[in-house]
PDB file of N, CA and C in Angstrom:
ATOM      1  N   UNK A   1       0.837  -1.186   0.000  1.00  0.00           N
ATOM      2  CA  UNK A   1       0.000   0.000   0.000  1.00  0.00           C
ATOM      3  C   UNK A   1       0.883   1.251   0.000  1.00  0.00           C
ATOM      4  N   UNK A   2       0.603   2.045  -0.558  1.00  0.00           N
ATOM      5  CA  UNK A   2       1.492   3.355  -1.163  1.00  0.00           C
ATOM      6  C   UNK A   2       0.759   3.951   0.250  1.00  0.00           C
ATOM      7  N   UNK A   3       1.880   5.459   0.123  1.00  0.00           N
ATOM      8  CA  UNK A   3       1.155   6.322   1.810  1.00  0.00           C
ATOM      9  C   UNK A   3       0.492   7.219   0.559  1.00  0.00           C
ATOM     10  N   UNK A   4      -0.234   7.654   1.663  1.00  0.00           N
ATOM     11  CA  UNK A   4      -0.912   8.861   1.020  1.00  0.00           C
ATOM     12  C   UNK A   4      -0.566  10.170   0.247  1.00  0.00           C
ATOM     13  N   UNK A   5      -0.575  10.621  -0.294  1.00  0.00           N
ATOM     14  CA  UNK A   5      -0.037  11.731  -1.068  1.00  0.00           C
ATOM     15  C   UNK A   5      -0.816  13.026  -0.785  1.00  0.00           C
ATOM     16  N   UNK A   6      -0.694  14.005  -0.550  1.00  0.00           N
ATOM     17  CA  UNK A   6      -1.180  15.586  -0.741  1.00  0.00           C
ATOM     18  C   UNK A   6      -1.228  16.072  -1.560  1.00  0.00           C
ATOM     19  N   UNK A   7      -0.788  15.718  -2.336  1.00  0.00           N
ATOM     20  CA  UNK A   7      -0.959  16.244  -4.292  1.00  0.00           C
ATOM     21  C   UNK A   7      -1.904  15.390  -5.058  1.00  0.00           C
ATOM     22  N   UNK A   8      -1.916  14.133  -4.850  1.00  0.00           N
ATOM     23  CA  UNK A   8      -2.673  13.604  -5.699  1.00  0.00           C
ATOM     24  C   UNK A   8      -3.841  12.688  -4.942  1.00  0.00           C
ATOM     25  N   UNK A   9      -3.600  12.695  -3.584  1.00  0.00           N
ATOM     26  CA  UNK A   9      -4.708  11.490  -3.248  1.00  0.00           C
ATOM     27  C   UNK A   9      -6.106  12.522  -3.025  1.00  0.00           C
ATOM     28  N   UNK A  10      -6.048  13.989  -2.633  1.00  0.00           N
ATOM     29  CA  UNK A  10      -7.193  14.667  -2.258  1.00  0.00           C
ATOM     30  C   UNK A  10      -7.846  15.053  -3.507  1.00  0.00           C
ATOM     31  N   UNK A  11      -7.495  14.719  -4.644  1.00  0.00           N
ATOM     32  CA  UNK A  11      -8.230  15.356  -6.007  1.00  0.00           C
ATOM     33  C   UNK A  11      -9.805  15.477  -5.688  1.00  0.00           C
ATOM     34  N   UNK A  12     -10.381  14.395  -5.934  1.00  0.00           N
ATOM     35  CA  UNK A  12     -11.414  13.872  -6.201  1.00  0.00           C
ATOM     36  C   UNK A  12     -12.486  14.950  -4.834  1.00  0.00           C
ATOM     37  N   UNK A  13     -13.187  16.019  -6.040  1.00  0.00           N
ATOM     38  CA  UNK A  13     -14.295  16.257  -4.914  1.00  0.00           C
ATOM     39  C   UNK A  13     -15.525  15.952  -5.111  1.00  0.00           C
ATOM     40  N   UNK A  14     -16.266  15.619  -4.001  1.00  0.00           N
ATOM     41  CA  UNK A  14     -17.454  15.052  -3.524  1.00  0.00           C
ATOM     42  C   UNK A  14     -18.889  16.144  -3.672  1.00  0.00           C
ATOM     43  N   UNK A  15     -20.015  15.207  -4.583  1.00  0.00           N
ATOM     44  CA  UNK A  15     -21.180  16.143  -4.002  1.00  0.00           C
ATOM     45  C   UNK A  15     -22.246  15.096  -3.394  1.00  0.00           C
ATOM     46  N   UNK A  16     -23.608  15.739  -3.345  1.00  0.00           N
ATOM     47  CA  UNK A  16     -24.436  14.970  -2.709  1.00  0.00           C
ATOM     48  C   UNK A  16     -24.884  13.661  -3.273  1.00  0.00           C
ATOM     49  N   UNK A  17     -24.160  13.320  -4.254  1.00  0.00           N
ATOM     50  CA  UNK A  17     -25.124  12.398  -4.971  1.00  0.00           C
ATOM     51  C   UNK A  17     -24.573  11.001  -4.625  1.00  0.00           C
ATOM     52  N   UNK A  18     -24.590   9.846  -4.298  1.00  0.00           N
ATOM     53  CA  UNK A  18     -24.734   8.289  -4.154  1.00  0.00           C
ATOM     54  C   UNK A  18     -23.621   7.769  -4.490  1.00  0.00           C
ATOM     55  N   UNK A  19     -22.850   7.203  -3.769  1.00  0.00           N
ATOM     56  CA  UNK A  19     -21.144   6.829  -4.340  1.00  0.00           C
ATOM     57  C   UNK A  19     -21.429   5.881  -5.313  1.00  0.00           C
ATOM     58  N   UNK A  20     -20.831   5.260  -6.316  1.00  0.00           N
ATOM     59  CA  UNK A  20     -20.256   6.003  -6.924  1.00  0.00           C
ATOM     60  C   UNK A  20     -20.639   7.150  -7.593  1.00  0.00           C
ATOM     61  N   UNK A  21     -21.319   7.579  -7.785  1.00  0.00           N
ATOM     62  CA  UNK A  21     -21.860   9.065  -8.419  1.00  0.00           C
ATOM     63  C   UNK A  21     -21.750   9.978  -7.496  1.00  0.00           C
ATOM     64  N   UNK A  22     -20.996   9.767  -6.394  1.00  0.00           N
ATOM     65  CA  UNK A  22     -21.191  11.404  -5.915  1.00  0.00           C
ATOM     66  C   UNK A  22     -19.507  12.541  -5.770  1.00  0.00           C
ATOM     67  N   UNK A  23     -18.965  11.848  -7.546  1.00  0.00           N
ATOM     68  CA  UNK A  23     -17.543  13.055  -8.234  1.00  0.00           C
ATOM     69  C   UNK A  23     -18.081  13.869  -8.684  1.00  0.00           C
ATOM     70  N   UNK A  24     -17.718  15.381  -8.381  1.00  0.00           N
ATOM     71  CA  UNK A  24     -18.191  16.501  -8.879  1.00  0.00           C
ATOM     72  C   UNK A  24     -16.739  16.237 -10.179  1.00  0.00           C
ATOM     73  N   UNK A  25     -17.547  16.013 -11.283  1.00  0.00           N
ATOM     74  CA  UNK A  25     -16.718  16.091 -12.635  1.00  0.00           C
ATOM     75  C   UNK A  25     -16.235  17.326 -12.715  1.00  0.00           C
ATOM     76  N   UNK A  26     -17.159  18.278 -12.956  1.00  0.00           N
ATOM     77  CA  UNK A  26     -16.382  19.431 -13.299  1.00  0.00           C
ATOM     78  C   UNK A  26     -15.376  19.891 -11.983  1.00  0.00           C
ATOM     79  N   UNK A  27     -15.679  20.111 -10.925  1.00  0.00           N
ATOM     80  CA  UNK A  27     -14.572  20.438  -9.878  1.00  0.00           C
ATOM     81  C   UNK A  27     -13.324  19.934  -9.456  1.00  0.00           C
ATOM     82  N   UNK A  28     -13.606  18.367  -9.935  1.00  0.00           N
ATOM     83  CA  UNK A  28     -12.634  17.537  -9.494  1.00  0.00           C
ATOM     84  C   UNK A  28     -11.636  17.628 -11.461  1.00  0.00           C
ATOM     85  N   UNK A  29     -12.268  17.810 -12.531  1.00  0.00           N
ATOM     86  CA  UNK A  29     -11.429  18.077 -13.680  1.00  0.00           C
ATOM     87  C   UNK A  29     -10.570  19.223 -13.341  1.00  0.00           C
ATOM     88  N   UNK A  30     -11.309  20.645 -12.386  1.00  0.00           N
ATOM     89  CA  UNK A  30     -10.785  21.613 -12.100  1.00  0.00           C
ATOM     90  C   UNK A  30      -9.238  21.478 -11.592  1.00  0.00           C
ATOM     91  N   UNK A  31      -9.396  20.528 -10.162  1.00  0.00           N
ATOM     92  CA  UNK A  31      -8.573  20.603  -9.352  1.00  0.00           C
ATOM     93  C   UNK A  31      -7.092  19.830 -10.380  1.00  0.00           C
ATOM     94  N   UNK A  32      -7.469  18.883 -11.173  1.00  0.00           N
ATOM     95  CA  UNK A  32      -6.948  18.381 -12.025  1.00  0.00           C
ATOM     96  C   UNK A  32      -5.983  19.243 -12.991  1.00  0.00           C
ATOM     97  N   UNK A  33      -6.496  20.097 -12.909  1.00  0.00           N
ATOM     98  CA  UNK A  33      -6.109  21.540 -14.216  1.00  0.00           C
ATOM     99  C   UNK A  33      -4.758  22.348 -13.202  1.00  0.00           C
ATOM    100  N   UNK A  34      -5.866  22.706 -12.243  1.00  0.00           N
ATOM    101  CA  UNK A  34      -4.629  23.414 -11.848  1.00  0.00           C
ATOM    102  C   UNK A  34      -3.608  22.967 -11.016  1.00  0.00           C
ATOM    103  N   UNK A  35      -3.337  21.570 -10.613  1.00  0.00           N
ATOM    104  CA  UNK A  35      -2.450  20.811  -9.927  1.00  0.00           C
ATOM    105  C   UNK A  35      -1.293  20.479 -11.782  1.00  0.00           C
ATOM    106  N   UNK A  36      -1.749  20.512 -12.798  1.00  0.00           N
ATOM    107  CA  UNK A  36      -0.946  20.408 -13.874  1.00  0.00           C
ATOM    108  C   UNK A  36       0.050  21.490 -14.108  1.00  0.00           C
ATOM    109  N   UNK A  37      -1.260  22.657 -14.439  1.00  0.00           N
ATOM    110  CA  UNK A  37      -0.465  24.064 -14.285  1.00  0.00           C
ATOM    111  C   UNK A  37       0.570  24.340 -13.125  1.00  0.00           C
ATOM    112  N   UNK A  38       0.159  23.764 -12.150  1.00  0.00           N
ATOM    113  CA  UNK A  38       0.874  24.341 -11.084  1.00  0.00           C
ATOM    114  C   UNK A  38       2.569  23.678 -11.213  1.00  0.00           C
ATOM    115  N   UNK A  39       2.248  22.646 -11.761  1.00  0.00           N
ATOM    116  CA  UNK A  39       3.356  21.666 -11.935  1.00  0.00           C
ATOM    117  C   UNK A  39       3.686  20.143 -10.889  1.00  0.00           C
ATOM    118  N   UNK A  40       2.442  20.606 -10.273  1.00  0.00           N
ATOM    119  CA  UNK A  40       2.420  19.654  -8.888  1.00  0.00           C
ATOM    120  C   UNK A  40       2.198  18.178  -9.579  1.00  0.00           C
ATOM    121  N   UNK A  41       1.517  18.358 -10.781  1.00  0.00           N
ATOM    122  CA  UNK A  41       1.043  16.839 -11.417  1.00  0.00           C
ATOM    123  C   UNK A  41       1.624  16.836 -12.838  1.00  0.00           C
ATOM    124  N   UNK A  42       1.228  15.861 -14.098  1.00  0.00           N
ATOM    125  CA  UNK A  42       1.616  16.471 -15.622  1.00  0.00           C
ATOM    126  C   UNK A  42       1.054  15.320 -16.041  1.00  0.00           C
ATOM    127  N   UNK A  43       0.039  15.708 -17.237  1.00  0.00           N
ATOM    128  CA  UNK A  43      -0.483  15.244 -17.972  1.00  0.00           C
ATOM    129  C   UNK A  43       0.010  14.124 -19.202  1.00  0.00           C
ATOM    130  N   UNK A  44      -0.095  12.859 -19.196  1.00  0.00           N
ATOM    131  CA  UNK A  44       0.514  12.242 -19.829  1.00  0.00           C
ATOM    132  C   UNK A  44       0.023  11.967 -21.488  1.00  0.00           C
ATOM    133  N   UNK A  45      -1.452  12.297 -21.188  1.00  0.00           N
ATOM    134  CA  UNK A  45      -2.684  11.760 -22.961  1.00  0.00           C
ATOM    135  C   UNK A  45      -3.487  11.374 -22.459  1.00  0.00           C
ATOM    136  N   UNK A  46      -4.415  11.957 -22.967  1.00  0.00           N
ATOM    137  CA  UNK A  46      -5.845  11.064 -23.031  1.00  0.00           C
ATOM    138  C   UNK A  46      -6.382  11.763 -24.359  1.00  0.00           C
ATOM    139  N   UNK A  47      -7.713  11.182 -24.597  1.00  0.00           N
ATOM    140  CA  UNK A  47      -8.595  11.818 -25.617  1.00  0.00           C
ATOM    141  C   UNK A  47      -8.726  13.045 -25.840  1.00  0.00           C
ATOM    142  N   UNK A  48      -8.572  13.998 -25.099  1.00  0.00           N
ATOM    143  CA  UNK A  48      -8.263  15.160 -25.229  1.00  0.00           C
ATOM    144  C   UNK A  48      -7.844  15.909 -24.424  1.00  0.00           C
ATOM    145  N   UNK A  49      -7.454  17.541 -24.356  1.00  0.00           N
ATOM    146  CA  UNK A  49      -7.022  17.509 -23.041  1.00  0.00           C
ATOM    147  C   UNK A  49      -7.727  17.669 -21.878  1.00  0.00           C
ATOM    148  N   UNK A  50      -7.473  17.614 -21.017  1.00  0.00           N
ATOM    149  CA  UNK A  50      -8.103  18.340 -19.582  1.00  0.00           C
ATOM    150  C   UNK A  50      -9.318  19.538 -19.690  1.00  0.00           C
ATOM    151  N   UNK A  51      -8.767  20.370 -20.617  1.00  0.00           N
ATOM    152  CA  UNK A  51      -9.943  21.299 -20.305  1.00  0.00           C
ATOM    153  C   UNK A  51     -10.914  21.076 -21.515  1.00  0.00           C
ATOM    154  N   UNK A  52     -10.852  20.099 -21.777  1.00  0.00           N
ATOM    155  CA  UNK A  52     -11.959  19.347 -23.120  1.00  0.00           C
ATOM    156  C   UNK A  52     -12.782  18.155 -22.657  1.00  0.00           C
ATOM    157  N   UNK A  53     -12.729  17.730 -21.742  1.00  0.00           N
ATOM    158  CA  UNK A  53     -13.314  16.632 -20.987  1.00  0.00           C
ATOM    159  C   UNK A  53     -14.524  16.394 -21.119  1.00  0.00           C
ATOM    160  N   UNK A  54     -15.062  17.572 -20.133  1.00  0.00           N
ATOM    161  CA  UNK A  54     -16.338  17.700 -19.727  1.00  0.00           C
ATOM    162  C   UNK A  54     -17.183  18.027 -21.168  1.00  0.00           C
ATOM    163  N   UNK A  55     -16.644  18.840 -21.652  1.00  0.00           N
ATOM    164  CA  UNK A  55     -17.536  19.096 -22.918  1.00  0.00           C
ATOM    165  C   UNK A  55     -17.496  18.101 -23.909  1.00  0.00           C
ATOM    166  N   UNK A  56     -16.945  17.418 -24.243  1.00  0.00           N
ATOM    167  CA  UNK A  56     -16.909  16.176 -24.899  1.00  0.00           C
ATOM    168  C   UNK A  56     -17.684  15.155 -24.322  1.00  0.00           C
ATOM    169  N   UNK A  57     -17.771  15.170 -23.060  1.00  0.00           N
ATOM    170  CA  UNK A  57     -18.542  14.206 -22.095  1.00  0.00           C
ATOM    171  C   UNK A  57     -20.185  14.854 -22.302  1.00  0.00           C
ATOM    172  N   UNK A  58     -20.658  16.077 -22.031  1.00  0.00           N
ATOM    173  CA  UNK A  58     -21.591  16.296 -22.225  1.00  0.00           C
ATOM    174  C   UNK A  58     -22.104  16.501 -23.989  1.00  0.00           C
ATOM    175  N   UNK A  59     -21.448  15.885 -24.794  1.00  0.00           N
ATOM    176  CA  UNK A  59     -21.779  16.424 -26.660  1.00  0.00           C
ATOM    177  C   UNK A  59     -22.379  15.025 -26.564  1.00  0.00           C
ATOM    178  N   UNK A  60     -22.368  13.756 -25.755  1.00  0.00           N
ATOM    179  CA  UNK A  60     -22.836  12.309 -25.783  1.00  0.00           C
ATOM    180  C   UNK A  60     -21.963  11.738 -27.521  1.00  0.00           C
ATOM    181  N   UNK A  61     -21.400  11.835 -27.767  1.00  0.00           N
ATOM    182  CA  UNK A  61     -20.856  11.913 -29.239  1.00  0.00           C
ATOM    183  C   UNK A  61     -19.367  10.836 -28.611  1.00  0.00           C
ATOM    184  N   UNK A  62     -18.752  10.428 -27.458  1.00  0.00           N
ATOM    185  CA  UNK A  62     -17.869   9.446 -27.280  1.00  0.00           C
ATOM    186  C   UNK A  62     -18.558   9.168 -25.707  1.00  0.00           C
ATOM    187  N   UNK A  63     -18.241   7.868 -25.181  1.00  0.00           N
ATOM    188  CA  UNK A  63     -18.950   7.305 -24.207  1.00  0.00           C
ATOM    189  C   UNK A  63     -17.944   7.093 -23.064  1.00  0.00           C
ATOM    190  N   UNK A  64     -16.703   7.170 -23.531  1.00  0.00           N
ATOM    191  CA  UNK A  64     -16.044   7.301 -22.379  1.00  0.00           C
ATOM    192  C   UNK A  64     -14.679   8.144 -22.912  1.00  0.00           C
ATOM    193  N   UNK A  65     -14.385   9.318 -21.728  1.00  0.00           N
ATOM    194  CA  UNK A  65     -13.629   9.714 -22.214  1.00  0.00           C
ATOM    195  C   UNK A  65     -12.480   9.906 -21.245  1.00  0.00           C
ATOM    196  N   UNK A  66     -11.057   9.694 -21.218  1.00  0.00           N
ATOM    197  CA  UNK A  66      -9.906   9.445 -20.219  1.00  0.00           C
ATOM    198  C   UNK A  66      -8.506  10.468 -20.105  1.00  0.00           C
ATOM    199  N   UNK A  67      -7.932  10.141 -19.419  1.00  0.00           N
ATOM    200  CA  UNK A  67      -6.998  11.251 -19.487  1.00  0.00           C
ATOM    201  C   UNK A  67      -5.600  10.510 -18.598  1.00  0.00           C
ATOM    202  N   UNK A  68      -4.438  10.540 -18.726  1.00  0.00           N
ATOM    203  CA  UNK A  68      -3.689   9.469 -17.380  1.00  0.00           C
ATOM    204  C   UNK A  68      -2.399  11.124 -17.407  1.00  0.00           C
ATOM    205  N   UNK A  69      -2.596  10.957 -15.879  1.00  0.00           N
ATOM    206  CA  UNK A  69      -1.665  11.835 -15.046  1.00  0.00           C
ATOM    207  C   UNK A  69      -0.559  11.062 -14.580  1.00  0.00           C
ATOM    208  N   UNK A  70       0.510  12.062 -14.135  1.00  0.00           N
ATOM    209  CA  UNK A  70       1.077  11.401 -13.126  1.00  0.00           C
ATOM    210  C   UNK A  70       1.688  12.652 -12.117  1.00  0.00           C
ATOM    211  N   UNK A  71       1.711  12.146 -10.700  1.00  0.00           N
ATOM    212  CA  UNK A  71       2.278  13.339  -9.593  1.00  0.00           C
ATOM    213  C   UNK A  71       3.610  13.263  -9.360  1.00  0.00           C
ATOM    214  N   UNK A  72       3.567  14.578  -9.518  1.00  0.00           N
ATOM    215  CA  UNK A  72       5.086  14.771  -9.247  1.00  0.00           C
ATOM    216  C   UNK A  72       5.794  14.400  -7.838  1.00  0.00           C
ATOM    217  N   UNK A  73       5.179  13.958  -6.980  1.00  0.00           N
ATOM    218  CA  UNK A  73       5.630  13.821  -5.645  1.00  0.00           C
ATOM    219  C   UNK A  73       5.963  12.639  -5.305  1.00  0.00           C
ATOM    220  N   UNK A  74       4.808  11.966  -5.646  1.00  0.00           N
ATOM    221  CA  UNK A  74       4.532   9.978  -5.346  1.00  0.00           C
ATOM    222  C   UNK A  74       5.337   9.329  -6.986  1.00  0.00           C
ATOM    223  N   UNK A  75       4.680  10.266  -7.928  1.00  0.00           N
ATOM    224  CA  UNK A  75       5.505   9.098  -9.228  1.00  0.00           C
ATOM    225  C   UNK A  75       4.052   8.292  -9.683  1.00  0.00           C
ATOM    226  N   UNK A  76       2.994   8.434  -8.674  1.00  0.00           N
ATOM    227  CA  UNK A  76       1.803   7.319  -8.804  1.00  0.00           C
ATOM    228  C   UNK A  76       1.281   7.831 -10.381  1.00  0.00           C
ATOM    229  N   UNK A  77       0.759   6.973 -11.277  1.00  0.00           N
ATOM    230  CA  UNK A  77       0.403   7.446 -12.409  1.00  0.00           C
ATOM    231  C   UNK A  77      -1.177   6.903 -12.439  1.00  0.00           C
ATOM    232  N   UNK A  78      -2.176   8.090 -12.601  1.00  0.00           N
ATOM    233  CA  UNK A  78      -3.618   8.258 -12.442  1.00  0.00           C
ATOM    234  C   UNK A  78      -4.087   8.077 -14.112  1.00  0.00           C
ATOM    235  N   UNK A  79      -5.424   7.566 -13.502  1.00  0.00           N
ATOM    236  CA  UNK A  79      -6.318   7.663 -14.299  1.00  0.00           C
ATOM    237  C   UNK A  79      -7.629   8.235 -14.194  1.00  0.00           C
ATOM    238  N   UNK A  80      -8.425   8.939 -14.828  1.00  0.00           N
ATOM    239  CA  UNK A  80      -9.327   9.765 -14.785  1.00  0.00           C
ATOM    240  C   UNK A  80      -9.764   9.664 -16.347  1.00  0.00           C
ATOM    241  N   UNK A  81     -11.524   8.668 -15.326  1.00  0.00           N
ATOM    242  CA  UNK A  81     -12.282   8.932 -16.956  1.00  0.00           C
ATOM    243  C   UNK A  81     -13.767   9.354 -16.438  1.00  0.00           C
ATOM    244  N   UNK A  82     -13.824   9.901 -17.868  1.00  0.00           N
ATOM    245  CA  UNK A  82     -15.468  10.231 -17.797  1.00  0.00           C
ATOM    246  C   UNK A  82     -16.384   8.932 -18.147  1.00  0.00           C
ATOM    247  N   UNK A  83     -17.380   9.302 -18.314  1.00  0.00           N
ATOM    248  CA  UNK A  83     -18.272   7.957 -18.878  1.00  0.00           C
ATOM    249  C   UNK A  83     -19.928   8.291 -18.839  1.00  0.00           C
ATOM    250  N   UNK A  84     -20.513   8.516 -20.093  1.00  0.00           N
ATOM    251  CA  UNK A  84     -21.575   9.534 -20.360  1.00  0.00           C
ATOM    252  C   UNK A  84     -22.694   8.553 -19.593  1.00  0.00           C
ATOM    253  N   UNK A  85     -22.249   7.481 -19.886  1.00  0.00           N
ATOM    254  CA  UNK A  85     -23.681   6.467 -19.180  1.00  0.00           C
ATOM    255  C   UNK A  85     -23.528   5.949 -17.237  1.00  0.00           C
ATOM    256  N   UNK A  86     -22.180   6.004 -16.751  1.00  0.00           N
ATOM    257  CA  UNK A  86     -21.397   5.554 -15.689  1.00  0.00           C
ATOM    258  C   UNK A  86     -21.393   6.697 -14.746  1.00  0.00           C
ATOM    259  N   UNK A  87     -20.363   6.495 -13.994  1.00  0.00           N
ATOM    260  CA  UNK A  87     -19.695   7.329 -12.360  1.00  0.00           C
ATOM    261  C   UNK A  87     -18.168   7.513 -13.355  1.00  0.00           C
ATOM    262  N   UNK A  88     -17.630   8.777 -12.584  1.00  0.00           N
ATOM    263  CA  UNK A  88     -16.390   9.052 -13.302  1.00  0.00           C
ATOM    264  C   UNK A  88     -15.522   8.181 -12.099  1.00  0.00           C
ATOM    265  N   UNK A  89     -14.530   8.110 -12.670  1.00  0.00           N
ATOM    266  CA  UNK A  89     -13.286   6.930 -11.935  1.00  0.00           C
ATOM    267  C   UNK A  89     -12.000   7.489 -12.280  1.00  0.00           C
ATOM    268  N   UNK A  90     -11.752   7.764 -10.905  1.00  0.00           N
ATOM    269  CA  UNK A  90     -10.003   8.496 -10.610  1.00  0.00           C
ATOM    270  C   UNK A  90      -9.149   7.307 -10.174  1.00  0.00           C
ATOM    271  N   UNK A  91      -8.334   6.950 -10.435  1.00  0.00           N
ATOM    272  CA  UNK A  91      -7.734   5.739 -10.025  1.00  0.00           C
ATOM    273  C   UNK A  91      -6.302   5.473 -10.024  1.00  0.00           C
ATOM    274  N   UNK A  92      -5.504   4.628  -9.247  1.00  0.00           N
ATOM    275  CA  UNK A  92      -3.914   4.689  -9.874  1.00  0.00           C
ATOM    276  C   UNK A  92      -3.894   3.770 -10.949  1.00  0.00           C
ATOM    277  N   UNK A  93      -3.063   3.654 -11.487  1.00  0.00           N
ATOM    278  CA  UNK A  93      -2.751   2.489 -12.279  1.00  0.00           C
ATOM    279  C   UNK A  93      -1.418   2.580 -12.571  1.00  0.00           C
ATOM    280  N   UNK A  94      -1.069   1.216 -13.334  1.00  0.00           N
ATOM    281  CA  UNK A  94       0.264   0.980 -13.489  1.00  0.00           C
ATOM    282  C   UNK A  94       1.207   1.857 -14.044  1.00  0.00           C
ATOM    283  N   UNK A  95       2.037   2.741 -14.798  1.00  0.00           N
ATOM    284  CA  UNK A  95       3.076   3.344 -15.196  1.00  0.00           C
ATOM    285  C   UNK A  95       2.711   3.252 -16.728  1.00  0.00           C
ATOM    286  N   UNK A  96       2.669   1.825 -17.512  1.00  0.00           N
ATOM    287  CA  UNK A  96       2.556   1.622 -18.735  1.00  0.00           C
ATOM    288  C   UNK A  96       1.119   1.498 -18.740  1.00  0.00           C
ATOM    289  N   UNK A  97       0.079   2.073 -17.863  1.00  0.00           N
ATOM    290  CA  UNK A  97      -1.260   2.064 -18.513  1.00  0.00           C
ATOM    291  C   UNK A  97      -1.366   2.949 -19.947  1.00  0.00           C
ATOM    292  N   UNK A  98      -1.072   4.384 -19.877  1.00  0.00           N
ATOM    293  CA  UNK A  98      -1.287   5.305 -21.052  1.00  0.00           C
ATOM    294  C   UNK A  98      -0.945   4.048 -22.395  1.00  0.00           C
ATOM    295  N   UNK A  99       0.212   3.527 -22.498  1.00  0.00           N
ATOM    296  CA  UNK A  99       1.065   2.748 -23.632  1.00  0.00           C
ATOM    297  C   UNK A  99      -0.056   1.775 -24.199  1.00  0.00           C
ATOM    298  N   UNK A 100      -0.723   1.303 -23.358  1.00  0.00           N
ATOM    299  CA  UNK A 100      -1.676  -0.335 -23.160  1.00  0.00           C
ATOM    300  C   UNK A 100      -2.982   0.114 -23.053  1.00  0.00           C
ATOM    301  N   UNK A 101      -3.195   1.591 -23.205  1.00  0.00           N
ATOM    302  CA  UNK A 101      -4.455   1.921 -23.163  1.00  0.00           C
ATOM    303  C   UNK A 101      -5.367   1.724 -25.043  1.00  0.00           C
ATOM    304  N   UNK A 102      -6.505   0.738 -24.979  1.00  0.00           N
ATOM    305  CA  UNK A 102      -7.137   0.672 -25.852  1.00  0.00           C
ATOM    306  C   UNK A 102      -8.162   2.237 -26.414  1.00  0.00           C
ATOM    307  N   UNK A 103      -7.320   2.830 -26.970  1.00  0.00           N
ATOM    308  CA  UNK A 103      -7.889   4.287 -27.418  1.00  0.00           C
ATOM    309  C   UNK A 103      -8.353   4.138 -28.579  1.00  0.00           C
ATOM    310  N   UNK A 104      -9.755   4.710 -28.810  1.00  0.00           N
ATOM    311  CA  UNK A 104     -10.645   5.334 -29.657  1.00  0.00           C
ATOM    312  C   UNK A 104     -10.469   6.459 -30.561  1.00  0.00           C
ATOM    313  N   UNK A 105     -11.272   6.644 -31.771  1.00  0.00           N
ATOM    314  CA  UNK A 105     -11.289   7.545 -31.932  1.00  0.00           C
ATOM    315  C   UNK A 105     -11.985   8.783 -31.358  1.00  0.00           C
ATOM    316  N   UNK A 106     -11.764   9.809 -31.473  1.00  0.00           N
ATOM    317  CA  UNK A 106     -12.324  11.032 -31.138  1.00  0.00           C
ATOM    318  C   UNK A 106     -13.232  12.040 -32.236  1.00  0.00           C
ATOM    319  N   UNK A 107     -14.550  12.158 -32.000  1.00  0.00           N
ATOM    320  CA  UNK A 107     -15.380  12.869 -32.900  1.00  0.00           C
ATOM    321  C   UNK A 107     -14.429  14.159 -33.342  1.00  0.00           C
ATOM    322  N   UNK A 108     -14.783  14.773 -34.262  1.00  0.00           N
ATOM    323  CA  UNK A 108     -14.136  16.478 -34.382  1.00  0.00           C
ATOM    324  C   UNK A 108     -14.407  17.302 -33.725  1.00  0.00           C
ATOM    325  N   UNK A 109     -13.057  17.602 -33.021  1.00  0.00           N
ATOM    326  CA  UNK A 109     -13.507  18.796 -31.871  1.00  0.00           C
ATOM    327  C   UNK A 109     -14.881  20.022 -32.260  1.00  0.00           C
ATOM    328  N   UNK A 110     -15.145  19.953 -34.182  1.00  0.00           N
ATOM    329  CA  UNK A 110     -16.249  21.089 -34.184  1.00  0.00           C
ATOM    330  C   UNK A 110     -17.192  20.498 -33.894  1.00  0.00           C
ATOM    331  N   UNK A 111     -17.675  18.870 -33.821  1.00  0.00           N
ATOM    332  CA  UNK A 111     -19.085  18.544 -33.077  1.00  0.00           C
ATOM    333  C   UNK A 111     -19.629  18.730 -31.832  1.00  0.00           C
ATOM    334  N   UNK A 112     -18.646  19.092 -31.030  1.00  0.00           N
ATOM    335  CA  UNK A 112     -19.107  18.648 -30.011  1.00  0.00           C
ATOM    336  C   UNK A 112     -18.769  20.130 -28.615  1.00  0.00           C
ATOM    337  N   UNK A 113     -17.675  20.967 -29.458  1.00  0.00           N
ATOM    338  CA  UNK A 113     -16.917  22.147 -28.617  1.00  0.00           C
ATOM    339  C   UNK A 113     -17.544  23.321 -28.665  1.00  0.00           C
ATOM    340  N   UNK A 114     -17.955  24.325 -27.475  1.00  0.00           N
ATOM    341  CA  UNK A 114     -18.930  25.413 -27.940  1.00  0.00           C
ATOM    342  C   UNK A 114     -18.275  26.305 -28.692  1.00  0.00           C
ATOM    343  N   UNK A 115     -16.714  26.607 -28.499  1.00  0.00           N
ATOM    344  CA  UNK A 115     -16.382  27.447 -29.281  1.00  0.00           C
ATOM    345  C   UNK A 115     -14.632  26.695 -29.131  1.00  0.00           C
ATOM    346  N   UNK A 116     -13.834  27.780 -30.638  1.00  0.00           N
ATOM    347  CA  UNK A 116     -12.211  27.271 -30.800  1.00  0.00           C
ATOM    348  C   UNK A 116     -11.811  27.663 -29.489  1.00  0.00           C
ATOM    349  N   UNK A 117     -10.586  26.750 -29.678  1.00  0.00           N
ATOM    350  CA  UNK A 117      -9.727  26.517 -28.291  1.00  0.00           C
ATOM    351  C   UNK A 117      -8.684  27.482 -29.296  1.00  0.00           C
ATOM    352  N   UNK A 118      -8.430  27.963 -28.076  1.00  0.00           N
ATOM    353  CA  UNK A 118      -6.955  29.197 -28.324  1.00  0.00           C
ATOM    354  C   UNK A 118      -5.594  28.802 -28.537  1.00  0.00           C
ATOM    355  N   UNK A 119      -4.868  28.571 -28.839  1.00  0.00           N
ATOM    356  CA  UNK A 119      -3.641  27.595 -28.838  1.00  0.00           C
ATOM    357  C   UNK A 119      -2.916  28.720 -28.420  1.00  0.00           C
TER     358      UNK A 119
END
């Protein structure tokens, strides 16, 4: 059992709703965002990035959508997916998950995005 971490084990925030359903997606993508920016964590790939998640999750146009982190502190390498029909799931996983991850395609960001992303 790994110890606990302060960077990466408190992500995940809670609302009223029924475990597994009770991840605030958008808050807990938040905390996600700015633990990257901050440099505390770093984004390894997923379907899109971080701040494309939720909106891709709500276009119903892909059914599950993922992202794998890893913290800079522990080394632990996360997973974080959405899932339009499911509970979202933050999780560790192995190092070579991203590599071994069975990835999909992705609709065109113009189906599904309210407006261009700024590069």
């Amino acid at each position: 059992m790994t110890e606990a971490c302060e960077t990466c084990d408190p992500v995940v925030v809670r609302n009223n709703g029924r475990p597994p359903h009770d991840v605030d997606v958008v808050r807990t993508t938040d905390a996600l965002i700015r633990r990257v920016e901050s440099g505390r964590m770093r984004y390894l790939g997923g379907d899109v990035p971080l701040e494309d998640m939720v909106a891709l999750a709500k276009s119903d146009l892909k059914c599950t959508i993922v992202s794998y982190l890893t913290c800079g502190e522990c080394r632990r390498t996360w997973f974080w997916g959405l899932c339009i029909r499911g509970a979202p799931i933050y999780k560790p996983v192995a190092p070579d998950a991203p590599a071994l991850h069975p990835w999909s395609a992705v609709p065109p960001r113009e189906q599904w995005a309210g407006e261009p992303r700024s590069e």
